[in-house]
PDB file of N, CA and C in Angstrom:
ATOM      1  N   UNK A   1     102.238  63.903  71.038  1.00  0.00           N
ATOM      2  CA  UNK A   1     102.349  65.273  71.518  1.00  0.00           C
ATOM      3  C   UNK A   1     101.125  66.062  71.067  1.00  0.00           C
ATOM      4  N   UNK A   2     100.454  66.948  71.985  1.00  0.00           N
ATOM      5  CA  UNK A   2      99.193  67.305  71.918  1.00  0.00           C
ATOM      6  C   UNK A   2     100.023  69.171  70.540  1.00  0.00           C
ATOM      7  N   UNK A   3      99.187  68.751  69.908  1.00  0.00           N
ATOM      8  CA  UNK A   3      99.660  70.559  69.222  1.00  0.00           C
ATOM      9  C   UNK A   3      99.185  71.509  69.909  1.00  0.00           C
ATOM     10  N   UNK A   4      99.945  72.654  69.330  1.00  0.00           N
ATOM     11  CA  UNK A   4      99.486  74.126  69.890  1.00  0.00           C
ATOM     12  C   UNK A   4     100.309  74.149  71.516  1.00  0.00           C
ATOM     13  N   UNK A   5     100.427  73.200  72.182  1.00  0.00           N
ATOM     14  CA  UNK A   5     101.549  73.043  73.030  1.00  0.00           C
ATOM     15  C   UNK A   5     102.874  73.175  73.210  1.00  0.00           C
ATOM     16  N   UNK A   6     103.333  74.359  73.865  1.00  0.00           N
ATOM     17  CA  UNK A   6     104.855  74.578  73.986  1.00  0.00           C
ATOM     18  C   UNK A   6     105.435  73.539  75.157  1.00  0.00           C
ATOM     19  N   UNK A   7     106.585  73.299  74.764  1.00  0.00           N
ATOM     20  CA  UNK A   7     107.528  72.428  75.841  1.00  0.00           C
ATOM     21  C   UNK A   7     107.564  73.841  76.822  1.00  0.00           C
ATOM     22  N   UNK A   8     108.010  73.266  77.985  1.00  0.00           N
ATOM     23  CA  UNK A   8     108.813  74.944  78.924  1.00  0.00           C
ATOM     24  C   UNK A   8     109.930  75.190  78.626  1.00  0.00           C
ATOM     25  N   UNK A   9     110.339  75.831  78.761  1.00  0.00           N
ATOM     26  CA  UNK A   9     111.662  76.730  78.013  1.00  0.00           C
ATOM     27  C   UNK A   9     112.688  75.629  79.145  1.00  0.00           C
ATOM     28  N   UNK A  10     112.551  75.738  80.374  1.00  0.00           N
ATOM     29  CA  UNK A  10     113.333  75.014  81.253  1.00  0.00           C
ATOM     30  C   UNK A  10     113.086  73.950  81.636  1.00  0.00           C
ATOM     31  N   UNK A  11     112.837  72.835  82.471  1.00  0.00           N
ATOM     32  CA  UNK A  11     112.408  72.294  83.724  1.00  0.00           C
ATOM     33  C   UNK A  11     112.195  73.029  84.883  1.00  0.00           C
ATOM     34  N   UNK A  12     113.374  73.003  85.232  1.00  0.00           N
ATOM     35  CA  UNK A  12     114.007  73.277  86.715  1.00  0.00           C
ATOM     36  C   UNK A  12     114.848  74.598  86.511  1.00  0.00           C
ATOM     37  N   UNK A  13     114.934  75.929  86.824  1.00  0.00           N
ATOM     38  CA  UNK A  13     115.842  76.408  86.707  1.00  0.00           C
ATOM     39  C   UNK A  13     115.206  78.196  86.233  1.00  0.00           C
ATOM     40  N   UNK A  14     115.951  79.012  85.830  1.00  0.00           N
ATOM     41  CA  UNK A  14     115.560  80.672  85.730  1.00  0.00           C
ATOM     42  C   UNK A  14     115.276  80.477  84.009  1.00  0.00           C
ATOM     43  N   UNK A  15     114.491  81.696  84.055  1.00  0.00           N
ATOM     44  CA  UNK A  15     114.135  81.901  82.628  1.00  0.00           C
ATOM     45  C   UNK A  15     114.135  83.665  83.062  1.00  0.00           C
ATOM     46  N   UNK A  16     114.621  83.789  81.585  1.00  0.00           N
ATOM     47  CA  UNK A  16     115.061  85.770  82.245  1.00  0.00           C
ATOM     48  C   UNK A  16     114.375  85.611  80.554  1.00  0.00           C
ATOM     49  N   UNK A  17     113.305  86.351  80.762  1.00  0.00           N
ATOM     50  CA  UNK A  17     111.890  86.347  79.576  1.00  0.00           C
ATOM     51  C   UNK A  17     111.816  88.500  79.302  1.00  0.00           C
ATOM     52  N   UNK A  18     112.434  88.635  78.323  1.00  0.00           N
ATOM     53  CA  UNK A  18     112.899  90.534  78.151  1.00  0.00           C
ATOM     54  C   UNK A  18     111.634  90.208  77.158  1.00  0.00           C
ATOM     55  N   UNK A  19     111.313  91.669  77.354  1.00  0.00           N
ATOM     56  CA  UNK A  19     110.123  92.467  76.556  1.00  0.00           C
ATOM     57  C   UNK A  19     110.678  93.027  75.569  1.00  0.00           C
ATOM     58  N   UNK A  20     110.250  92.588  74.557  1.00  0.00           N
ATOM     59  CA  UNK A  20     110.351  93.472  72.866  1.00  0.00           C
ATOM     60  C   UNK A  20     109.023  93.870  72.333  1.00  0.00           C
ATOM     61  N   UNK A  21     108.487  94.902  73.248  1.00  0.00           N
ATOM     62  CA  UNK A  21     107.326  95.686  72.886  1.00  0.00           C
ATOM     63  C   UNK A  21     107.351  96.668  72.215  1.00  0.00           C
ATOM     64  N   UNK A  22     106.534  97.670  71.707  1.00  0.00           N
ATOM     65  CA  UNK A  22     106.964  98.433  70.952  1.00  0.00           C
ATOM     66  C   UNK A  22     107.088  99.594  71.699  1.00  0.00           C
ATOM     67  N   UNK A  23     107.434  99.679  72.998  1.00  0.00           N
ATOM     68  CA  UNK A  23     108.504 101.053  73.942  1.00  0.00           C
ATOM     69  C   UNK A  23     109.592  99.938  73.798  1.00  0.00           C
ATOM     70  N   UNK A  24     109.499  98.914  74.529  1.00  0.00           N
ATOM     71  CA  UNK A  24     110.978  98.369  74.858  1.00  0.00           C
ATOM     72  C   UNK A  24     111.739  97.813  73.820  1.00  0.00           C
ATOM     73  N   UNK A  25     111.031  98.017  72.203  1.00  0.00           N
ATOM     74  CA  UNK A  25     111.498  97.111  71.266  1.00  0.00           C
ATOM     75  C   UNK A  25     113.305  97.451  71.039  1.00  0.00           C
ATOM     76  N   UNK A  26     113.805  98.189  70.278  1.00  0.00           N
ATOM     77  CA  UNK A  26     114.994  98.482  69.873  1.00  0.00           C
ATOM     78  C   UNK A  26     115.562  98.034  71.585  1.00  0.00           C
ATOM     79  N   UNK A  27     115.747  98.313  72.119  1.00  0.00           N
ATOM     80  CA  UNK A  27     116.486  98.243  73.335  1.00  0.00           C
ATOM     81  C   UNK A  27     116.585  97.157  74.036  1.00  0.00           C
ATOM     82  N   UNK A  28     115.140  96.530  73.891  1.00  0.00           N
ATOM     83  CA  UNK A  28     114.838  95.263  74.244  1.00  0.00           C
ATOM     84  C   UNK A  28     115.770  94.015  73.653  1.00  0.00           C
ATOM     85  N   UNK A  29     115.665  94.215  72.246  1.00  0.00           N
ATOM     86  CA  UNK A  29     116.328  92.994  71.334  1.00  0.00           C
ATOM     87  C   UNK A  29     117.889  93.243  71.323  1.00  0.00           C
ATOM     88  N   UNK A  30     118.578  94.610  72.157  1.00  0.00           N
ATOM     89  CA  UNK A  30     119.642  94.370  72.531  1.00  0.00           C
ATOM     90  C   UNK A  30     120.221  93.762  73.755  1.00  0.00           C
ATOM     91  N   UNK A  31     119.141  94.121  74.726  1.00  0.00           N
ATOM     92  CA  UNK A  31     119.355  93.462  75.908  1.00  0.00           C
ATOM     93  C   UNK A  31     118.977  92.014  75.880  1.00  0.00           C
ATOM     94  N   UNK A  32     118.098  91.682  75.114  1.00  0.00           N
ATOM     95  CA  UNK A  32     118.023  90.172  74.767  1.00  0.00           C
ATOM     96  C   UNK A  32     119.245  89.148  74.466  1.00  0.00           C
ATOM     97  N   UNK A  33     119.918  90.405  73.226  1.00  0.00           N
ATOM     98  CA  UNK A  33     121.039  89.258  72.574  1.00  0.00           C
ATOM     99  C   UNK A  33     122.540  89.444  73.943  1.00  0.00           C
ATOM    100  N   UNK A  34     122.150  90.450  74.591  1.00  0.00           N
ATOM    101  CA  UNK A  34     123.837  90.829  75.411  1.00  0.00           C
ATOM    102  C   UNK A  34     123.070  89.984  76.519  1.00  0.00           C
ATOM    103  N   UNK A  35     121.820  89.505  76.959  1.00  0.00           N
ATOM    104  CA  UNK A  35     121.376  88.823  77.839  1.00  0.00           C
ATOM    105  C   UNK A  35     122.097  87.041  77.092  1.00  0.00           C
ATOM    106  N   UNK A  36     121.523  86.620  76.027  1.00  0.00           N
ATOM    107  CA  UNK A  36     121.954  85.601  75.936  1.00  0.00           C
ATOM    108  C   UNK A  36     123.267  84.821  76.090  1.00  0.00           C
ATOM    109  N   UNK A  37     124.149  85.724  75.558  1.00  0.00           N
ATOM    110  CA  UNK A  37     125.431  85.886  74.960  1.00  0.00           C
ATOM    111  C   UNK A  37     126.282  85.669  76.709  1.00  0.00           C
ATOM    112  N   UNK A  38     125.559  86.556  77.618  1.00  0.00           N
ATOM    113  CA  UNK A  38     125.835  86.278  79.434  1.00  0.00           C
ATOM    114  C   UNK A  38     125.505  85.259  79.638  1.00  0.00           C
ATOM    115  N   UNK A  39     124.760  84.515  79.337  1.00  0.00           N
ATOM    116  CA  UNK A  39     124.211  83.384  79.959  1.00  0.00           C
ATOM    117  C   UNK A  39     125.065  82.454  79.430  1.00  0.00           C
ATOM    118  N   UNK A  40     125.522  82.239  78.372  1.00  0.00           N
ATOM    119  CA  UNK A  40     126.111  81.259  77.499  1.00  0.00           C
ATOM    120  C   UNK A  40     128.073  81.782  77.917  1.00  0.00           C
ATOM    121  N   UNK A  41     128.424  82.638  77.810  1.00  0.00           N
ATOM    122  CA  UNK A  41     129.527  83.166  78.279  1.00  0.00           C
ATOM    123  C   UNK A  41     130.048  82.775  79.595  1.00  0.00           C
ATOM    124  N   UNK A  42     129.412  82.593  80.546  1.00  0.00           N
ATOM    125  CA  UNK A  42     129.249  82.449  81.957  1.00  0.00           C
ATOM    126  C   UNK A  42     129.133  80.785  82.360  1.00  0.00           C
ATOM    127  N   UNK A  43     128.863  80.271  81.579  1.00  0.00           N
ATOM    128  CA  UNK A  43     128.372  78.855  81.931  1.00  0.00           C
ATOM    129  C   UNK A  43     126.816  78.609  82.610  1.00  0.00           C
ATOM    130  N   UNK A  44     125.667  79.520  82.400  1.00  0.00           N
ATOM    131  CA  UNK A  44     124.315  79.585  83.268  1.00  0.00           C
ATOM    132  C   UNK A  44     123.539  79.131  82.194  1.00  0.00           C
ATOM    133  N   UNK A  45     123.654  78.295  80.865  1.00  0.00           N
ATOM    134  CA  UNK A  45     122.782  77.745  79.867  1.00  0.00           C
ATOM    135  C   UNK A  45     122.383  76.404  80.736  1.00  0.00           C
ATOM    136  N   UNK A  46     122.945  75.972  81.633  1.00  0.00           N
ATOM    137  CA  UNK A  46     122.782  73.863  82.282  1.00  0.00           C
ATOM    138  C   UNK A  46     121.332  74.447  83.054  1.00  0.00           C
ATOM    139  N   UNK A  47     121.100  76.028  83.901  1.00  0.00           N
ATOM    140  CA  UNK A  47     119.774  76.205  84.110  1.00  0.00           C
ATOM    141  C   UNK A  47     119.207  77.521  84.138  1.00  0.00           C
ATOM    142  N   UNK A  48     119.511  77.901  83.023  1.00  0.00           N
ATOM    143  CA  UNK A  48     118.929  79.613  82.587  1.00  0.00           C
ATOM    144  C   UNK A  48     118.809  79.518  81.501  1.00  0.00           C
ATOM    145  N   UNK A  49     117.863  80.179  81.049  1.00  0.00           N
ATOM    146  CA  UNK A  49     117.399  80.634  79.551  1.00  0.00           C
ATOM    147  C   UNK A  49     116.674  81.544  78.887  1.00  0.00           C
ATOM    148  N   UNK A  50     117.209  82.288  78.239  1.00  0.00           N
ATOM    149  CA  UNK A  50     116.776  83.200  77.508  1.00  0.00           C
ATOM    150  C   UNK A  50     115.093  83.252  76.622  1.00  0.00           C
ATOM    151  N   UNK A  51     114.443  84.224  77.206  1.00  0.00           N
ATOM    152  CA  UNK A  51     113.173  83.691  75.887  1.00  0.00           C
ATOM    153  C   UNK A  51     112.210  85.480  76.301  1.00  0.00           C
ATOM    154  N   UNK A  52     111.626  85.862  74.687  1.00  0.00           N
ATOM    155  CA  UNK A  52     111.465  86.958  74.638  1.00  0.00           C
ATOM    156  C   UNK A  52     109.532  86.954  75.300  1.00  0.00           C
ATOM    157  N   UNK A  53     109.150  88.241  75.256  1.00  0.00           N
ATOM    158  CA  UNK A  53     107.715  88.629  75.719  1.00  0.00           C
ATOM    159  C   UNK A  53     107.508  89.847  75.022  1.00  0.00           C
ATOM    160  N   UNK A  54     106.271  89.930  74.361  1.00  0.00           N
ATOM    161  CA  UNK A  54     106.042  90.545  73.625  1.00  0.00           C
ATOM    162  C   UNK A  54     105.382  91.842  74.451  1.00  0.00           C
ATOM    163  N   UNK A  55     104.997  92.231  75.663  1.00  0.00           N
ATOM    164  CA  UNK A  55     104.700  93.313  76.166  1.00  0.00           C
ATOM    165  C   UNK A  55     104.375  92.454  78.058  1.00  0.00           C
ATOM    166  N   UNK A  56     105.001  93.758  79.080  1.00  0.00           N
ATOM    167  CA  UNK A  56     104.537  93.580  79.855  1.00  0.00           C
ATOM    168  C   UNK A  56     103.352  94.667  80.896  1.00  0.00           C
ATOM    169  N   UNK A  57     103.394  95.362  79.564  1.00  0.00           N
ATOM    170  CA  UNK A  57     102.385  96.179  80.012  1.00  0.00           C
ATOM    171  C   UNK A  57     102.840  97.591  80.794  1.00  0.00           C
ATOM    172  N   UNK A  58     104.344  97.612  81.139  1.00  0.00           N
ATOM    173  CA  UNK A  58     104.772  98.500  81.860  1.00  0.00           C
ATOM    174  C   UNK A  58     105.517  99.504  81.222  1.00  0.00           C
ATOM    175  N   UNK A  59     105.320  99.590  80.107  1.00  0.00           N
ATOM    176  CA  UNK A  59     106.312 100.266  78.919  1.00  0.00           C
ATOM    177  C   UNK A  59     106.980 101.737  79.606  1.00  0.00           C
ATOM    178  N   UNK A  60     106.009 102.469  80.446  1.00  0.00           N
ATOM    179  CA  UNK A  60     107.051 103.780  80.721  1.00  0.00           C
ATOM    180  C   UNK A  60     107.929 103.321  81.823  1.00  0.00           C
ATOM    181  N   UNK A  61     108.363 102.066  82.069  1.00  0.00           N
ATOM    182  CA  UNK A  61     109.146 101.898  82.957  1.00  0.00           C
ATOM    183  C   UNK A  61     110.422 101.096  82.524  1.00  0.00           C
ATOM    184  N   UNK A  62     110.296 100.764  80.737  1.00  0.00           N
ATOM    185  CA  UNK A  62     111.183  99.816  80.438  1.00  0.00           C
ATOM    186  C   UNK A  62     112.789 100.330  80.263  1.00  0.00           C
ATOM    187  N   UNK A  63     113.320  99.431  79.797  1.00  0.00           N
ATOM    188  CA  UNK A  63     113.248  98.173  79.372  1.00  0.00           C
ATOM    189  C   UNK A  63     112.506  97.330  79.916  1.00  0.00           C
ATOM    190  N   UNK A  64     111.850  95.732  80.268  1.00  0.00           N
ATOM    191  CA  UNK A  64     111.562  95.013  81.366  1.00  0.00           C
ATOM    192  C   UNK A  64     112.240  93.659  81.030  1.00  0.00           C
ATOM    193  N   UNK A  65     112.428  93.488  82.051  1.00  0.00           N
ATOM    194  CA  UNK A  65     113.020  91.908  82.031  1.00  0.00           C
ATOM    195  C   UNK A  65     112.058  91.513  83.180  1.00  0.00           C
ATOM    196  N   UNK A  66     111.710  90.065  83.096  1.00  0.00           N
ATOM    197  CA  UNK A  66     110.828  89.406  83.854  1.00  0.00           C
ATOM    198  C   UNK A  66     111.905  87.959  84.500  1.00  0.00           C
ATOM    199  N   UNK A  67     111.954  87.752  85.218  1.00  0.00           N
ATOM    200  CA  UNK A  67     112.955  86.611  86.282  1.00  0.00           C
ATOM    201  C   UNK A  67     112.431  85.700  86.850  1.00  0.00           C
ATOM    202  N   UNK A  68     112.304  84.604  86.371  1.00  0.00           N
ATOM    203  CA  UNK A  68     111.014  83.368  86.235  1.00  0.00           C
ATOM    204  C   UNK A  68     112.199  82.062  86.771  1.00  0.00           C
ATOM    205  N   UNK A  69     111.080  81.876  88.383  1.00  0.00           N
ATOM    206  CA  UNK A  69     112.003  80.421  88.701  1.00  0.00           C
ATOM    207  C   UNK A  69     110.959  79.553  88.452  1.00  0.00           C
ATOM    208  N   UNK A  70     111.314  78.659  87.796  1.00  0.00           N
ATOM    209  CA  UNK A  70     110.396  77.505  86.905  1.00  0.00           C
ATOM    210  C   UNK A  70     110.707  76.119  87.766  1.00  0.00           C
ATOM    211  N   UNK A  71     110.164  75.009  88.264  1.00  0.00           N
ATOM    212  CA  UNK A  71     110.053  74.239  89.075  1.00  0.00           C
ATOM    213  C   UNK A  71     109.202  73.302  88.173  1.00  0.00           C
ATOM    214  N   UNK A  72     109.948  72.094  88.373  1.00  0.00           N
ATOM    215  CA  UNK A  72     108.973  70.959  87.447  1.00  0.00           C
ATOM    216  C   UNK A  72     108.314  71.723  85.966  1.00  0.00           C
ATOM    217  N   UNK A  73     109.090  72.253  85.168  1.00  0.00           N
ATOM    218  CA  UNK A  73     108.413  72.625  84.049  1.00  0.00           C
ATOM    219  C   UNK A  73     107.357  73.732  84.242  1.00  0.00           C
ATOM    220  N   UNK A  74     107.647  74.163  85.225  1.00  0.00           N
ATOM    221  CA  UNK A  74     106.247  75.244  84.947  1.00  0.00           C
ATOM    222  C   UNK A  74     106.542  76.634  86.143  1.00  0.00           C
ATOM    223  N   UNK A  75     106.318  77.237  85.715  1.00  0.00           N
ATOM    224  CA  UNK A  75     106.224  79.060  86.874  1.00  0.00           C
ATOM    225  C   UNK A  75     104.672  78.510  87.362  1.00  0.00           C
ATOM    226  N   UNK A  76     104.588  79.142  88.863  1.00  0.00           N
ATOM    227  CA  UNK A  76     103.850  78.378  89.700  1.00  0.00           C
ATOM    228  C   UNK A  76     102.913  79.617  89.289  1.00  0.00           C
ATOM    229  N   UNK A  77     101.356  79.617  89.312  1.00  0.00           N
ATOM    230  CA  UNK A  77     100.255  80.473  88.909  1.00  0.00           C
ATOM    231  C   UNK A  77     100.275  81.422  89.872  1.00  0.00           C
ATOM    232  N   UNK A  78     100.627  81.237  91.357  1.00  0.00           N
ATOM    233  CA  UNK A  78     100.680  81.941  91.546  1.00  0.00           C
ATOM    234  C   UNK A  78     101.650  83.615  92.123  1.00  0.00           C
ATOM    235  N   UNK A  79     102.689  82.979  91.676  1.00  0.00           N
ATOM    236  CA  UNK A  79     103.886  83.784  90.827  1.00  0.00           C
ATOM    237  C   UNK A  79     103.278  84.933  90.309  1.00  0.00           C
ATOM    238  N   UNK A  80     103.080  84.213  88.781  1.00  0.00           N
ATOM    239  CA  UNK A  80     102.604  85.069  87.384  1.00  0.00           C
ATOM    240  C   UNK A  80     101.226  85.776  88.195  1.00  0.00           C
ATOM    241  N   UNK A  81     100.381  85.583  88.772  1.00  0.00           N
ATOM    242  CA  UNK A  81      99.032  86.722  89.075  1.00  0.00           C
ATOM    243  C   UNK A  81      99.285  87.806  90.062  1.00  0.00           C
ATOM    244  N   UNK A  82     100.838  87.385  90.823  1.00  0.00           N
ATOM    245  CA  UNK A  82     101.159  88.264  91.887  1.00  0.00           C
ATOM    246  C   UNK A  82     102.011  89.089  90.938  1.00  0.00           C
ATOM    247  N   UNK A  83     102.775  89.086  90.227  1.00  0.00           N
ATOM    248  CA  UNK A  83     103.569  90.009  89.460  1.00  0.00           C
ATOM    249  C   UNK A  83     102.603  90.830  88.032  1.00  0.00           C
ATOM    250  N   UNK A  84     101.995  89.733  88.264  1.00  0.00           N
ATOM    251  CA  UNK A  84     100.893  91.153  87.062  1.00  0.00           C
ATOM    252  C   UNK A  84      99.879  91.832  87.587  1.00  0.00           C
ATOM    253  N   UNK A  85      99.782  92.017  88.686  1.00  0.00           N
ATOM    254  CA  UNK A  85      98.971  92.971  89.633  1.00  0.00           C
ATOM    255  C   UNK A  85      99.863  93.907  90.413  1.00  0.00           C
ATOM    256  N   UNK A  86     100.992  93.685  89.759  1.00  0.00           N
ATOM    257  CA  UNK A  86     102.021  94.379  90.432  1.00  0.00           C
ATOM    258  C   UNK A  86     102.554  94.203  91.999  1.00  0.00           C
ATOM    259  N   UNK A  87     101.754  93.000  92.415  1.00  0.00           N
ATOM    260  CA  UNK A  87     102.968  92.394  93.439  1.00  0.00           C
ATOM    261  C   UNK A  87     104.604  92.039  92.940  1.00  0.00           C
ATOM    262  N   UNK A  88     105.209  91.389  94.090  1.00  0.00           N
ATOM    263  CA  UNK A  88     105.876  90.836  94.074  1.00  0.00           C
ATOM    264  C   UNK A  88     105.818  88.803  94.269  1.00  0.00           C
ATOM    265  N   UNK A  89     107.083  88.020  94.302  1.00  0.00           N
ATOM    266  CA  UNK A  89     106.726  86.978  94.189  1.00  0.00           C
ATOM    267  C   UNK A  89     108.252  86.183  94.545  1.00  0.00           C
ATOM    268  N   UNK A  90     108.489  85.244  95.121  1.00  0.00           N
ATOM    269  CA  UNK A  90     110.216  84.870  95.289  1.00  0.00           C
ATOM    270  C   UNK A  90     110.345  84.161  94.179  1.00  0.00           C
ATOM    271  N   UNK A  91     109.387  83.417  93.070  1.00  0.00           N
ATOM    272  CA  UNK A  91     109.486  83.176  91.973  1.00  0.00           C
ATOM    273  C   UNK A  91     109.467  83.563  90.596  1.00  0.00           C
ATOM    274  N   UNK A  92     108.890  85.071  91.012  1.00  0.00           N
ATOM    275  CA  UNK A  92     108.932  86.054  89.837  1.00  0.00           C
ATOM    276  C   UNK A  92     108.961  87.266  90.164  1.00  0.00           C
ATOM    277  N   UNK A  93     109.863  87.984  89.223  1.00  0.00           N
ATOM    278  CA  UNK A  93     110.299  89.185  89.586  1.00  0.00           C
ATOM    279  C   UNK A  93     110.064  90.109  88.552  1.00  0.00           C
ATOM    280  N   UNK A  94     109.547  90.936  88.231  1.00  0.00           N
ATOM    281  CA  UNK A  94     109.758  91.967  87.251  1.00  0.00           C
ATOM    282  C   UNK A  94     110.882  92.886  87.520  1.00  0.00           C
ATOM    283  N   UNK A  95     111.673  93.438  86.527  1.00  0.00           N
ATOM    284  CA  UNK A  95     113.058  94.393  87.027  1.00  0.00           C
ATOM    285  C   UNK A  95     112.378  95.148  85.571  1.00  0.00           C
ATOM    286  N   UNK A  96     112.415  96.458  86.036  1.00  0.00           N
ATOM    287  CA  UNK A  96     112.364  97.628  85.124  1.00  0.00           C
ATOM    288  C   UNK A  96     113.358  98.618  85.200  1.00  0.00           C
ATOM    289  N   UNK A  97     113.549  99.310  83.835  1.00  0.00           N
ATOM    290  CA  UNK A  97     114.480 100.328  83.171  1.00  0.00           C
ATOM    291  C   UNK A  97     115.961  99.297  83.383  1.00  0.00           C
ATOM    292  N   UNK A  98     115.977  98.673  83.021  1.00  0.00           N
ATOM    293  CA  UNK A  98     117.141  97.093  82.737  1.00  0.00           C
ATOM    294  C   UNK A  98     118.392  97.918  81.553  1.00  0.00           C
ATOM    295  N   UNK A  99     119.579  98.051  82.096  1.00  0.00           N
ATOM    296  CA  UNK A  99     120.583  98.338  81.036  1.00  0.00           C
ATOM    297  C   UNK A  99     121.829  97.469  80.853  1.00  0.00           C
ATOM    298  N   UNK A 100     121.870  97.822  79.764  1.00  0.00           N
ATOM    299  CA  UNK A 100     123.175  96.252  79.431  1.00  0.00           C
ATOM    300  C   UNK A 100     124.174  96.609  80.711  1.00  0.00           C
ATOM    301  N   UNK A 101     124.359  97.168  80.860  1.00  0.00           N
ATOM    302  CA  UNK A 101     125.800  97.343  82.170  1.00  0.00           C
ATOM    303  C   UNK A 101     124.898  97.429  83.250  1.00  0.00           C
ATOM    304  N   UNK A 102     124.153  96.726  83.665  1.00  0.00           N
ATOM    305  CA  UNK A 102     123.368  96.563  84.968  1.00  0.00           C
ATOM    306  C   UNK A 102     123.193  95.010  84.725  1.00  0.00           C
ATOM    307  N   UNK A 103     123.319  94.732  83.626  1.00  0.00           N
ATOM    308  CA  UNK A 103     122.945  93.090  83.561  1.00  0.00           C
ATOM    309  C   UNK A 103     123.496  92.056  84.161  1.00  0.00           C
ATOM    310  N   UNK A 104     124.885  92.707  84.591  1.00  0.00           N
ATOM    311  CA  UNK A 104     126.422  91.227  84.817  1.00  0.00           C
ATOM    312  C   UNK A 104     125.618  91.187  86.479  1.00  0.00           C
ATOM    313  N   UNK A 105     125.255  92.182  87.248  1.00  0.00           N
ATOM    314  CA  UNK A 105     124.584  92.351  88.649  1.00  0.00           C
ATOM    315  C   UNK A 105     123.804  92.100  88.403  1.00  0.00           C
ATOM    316  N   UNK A 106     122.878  92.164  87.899  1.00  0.00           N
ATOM    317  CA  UNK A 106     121.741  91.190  87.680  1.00  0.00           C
ATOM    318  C   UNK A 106     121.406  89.911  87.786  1.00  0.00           C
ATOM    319  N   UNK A 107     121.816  89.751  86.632  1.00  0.00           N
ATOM    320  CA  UNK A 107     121.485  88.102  86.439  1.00  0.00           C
ATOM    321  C   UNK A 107     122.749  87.317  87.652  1.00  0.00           C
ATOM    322  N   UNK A 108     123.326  87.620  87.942  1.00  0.00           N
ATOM    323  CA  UNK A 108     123.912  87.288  89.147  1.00  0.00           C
ATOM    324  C   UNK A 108     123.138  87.078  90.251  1.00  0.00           C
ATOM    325  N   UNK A 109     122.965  88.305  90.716  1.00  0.00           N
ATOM    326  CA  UNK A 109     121.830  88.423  91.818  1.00  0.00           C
ATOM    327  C   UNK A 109     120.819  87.019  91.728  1.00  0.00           C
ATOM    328  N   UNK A 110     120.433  86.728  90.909  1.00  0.00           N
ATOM    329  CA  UNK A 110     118.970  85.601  90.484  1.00  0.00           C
ATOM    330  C   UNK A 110     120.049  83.976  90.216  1.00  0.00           C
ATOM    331  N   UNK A 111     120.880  84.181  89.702  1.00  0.00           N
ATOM    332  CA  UNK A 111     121.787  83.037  89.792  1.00  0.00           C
ATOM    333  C   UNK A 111     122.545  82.075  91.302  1.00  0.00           C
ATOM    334  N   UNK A 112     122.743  83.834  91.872  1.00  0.00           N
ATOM    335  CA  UNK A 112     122.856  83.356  93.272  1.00  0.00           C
ATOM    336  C   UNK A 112     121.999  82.664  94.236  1.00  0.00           C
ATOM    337  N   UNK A 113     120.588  83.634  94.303  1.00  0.00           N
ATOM    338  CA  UNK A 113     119.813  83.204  94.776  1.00  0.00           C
ATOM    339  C   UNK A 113     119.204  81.697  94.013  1.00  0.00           C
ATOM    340  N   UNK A 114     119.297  81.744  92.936  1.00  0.00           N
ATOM    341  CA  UNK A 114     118.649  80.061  92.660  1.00  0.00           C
ATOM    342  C   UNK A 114     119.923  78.997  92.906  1.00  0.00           C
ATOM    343  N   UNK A 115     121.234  78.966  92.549  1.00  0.00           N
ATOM    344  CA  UNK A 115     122.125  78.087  93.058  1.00  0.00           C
ATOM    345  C   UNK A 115     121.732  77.987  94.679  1.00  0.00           C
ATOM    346  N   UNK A 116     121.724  78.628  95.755  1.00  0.00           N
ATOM    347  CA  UNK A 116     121.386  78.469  97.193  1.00  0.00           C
ATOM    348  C   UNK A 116     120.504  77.691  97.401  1.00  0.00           C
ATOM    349  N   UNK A 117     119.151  77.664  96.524  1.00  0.00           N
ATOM    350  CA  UNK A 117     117.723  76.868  97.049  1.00  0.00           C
ATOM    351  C   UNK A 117     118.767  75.624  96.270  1.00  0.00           C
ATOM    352  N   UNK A 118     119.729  75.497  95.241  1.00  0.00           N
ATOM    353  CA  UNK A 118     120.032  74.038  95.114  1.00  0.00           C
ATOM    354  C   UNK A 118     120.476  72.832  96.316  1.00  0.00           C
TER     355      UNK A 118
END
């Protein structure tokens, strides 16, 4: 195994990646743990997973949660360059001002849509 190399959080499957920046911090690391706690509650751990980001740059718009469909181990490049230029992407989504009681519709919404492409 080469170092300095992360495994992907997934293979195949969503990664819901919340910002604990320092706007979204306190709020962030709650929506993180009531994010996990859904995923695992629900039965969506076999292809969802939780994993934090340290800023997405959009802080007067947070909270942020970022909605990452990962394919063969990896978010496709060009996903990630369309959502940080502030496009959009069917593989990545940014969702801003994110509140725990918006979450159960949420992560639904992205569950649905990725069970369908199954």
């Amino acid at each position: 195994m080469v170092t300095g190399i992360k495994e992907p959080p997934i293979s195949d499957g969503l990664v819901f990646r919340v910002c604990r920046g320092p706007t979204c911090g306190r709020q962030g690391e709650r929506l993180g743990r009531a994010l996990a706690r859904y995923l695992e509650e629900h039965g969506h751990l076999a292809f969802a997973t939780q994993q934090w980001q340290s800023c997405f740059g959009r802080c007067a718009k947070g909270p942020n949660l970022q909605v990452e469909r990962w394919r063969e181990g990896a978010l496709g490049e060009e996903a990630k360059l369309r959502v940080m230029l502030g496009g959009s992407h069917p593989d990545c989504r940014l969702e801003s001002g994110v509140t725990e009681s918006a979450l159960p519709g949420l992560v639904e919404r992205h569950v649905k849509r990725y069970l369908a492409s199954q």
